[in-house]
Protein backbone atom coordinates (compact mmCIF):
# COMPACT_ATOMS: atom_id res chain seq x y z
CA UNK A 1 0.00 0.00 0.00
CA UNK A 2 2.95 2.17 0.68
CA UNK A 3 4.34 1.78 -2.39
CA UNK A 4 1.09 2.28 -4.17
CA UNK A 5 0.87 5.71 -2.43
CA UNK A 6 4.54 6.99 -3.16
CA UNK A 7 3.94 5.73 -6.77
CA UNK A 8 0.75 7.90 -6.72
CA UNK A 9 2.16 11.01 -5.59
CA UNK A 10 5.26 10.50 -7.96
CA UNK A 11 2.85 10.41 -10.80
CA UNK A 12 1.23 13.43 -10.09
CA UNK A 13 4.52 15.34 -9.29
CA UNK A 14 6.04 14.51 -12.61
CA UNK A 15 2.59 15.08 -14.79
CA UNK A 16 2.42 18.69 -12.60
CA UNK A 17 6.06 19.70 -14.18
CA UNK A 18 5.51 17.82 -17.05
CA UNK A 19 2.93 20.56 -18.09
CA UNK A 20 4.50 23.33 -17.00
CA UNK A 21 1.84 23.45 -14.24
CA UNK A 22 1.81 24.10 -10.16
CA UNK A 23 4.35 26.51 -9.11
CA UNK A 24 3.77 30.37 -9.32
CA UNK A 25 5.12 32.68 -11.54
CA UNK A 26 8.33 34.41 -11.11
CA UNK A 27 7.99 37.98 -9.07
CA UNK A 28 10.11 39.08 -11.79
CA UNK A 29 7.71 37.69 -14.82
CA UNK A 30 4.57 38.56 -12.80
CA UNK A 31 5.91 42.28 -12.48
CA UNK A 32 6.36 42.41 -16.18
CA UNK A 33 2.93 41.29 -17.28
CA UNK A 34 1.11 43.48 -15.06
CA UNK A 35 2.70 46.21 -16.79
CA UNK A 36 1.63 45.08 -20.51
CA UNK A 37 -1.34 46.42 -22.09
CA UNK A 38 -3.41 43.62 -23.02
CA UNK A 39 -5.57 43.52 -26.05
CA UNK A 40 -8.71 40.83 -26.33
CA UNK A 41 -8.39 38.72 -28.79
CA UNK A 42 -11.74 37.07 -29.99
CA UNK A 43 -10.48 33.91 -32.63
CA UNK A 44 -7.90 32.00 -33.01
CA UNK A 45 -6.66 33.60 -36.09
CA UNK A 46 -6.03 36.50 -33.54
CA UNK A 47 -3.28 34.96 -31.69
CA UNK A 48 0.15 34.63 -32.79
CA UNK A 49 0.99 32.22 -35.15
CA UNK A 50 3.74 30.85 -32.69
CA UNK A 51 0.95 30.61 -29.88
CA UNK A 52 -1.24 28.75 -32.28
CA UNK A 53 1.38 25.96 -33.16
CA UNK A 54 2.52 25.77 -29.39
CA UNK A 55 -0.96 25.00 -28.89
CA UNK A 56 -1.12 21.78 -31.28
CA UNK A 57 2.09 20.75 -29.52
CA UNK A 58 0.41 21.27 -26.14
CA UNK A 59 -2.63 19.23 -27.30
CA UNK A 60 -0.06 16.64 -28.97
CA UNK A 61 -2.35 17.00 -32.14
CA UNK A 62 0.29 18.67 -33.93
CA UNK A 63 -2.82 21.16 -35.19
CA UNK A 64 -5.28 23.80 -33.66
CA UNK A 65 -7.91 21.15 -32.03
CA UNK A 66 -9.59 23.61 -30.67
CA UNK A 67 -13.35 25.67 -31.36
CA UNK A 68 -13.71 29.48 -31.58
CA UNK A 69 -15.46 31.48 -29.09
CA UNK A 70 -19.27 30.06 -29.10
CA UNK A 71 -18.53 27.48 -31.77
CA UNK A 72 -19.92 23.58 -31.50
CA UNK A 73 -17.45 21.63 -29.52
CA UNK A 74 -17.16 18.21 -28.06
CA UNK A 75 -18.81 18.83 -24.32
CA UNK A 76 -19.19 15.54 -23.82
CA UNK A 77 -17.67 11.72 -24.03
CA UNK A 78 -20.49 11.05 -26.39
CA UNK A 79 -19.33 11.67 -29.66
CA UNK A 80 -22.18 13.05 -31.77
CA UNK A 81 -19.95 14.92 -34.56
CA UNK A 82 -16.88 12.72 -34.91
CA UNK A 83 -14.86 16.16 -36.36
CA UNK A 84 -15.36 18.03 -33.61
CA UNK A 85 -12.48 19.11 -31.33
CA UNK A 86 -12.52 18.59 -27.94
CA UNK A 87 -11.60 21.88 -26.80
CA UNK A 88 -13.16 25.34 -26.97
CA UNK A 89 -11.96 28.92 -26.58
CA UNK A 90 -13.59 31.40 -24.31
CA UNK A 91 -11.43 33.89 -23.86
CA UNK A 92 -8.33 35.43 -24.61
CA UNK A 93 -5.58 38.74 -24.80
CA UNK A 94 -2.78 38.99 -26.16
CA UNK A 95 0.57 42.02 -25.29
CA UNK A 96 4.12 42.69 -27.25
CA UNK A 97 5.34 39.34 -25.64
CA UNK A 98 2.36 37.43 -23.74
CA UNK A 99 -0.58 35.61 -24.30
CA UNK A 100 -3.39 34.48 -22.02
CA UNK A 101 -5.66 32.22 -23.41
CA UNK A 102 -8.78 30.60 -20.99
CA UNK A 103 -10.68 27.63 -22.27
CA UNK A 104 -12.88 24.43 -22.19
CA UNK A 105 -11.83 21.07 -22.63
CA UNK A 106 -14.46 18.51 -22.86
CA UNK A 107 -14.61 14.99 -23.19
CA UNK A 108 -15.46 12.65 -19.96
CA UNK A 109 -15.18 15.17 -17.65
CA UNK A 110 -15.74 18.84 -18.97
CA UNK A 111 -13.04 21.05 -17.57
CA UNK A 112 -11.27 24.72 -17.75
CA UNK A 113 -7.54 25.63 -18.39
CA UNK A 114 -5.52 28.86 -18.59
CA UNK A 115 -2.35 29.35 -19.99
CA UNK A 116 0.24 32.35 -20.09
CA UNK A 117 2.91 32.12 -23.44
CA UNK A 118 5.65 33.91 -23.92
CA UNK A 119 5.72 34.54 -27.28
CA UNK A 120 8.07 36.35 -30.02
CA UNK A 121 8.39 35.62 -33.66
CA UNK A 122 11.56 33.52 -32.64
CA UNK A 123 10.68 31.34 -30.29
CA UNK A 124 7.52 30.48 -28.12
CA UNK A 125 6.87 28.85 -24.80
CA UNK A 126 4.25 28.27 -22.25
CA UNK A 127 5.28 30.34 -18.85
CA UNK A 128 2.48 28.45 -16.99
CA UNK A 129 -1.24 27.37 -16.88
CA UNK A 130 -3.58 24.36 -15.85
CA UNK A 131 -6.88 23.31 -14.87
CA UNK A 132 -8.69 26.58 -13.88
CA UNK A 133 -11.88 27.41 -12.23
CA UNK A 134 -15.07 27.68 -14.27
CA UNK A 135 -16.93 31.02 -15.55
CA UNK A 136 -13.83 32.83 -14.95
CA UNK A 137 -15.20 36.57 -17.33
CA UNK A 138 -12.77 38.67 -17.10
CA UNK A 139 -8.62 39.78 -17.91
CA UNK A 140 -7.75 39.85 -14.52
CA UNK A 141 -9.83 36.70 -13.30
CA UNK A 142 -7.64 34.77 -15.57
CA UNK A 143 -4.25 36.69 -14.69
CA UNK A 144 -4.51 36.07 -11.03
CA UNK A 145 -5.44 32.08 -11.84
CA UNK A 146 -2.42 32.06 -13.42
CA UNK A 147 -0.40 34.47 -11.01
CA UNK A 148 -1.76 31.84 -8.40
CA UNK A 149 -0.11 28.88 -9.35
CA UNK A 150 -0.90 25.51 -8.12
CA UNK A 151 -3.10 24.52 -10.68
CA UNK A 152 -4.89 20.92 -10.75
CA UNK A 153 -2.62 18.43 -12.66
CA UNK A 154 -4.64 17.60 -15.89
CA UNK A 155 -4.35 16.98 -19.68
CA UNK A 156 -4.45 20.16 -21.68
């Protein structure tokens, strides 16, 4: 049983930095995103083209399987449009260098995520994110899930 347990909790430690999830945010990268000005950004085409394939990696789709704001998506477990994606954007705003984007993720269990990327037409990478809370409306309800760390370990 003790083995079991220690197993367990290893599991969960290495899927929780495996996804870039759990610990806060720098005070030094925190500082520097509250003093961007962030624009909404309300489709997909919107967001950086770096953001967009870090995404598909994310997802391990290798493409954007994801919805627009308010489009058909796969709520559910029960498949009813096999082309569907699974996931769904809600919200998201975009600075110079960073990128918030909040959305749903359905399937068995329908969940929330948020992720911050640091983006430039170089390089881009995800500074942090997880499972978030639902009905989160607003920029700074989905900064300070992020600023918060200790997300949920879960599958993007």
């Amino acid at each position: 049983m003790r083995c079991t347990a220690l197993l367990w909790i290893a599991g969960v430690l290495w899927a929780t930095a495996a996804a870039g999830q759990g610990a806060p945010l720098s005070a030094a990268l925190r500082t520097h995103v509250q003093g961007e000005r962030f624009e909404v950004v309300t489709s997909l085409r919107g967001m950086p083209l770096g953001v967009r394939d870090e995404l598909g990696r994310m997802f391990g789709t290798g493409s954007l399987d994801i919805a627009e704001p308010g489009a058909p998506f796969q709520a559910t477990d029960v498949v009813s449009t096999p082309r569907l994606p699974f996931r769904r954007m809600s919200k998201a705003w975009c600075a110079n260098d960073h990128c918030f984007l909040y959305y749903e993720r359905g399937g068995i269990a329908h969940t929330w995520h948020v992720a911050l990327f640091h983006w430039s037409p170089a390089a881009t990478k995800l500074e942090g994110g997880g499972m978030a809370p639902a009905g989160l409306t607003t920029f700074e309800a989905v900064r300070d899930a992020v600023f918060a760390g200790g997300f949920k370990p879960g599958s993007w």
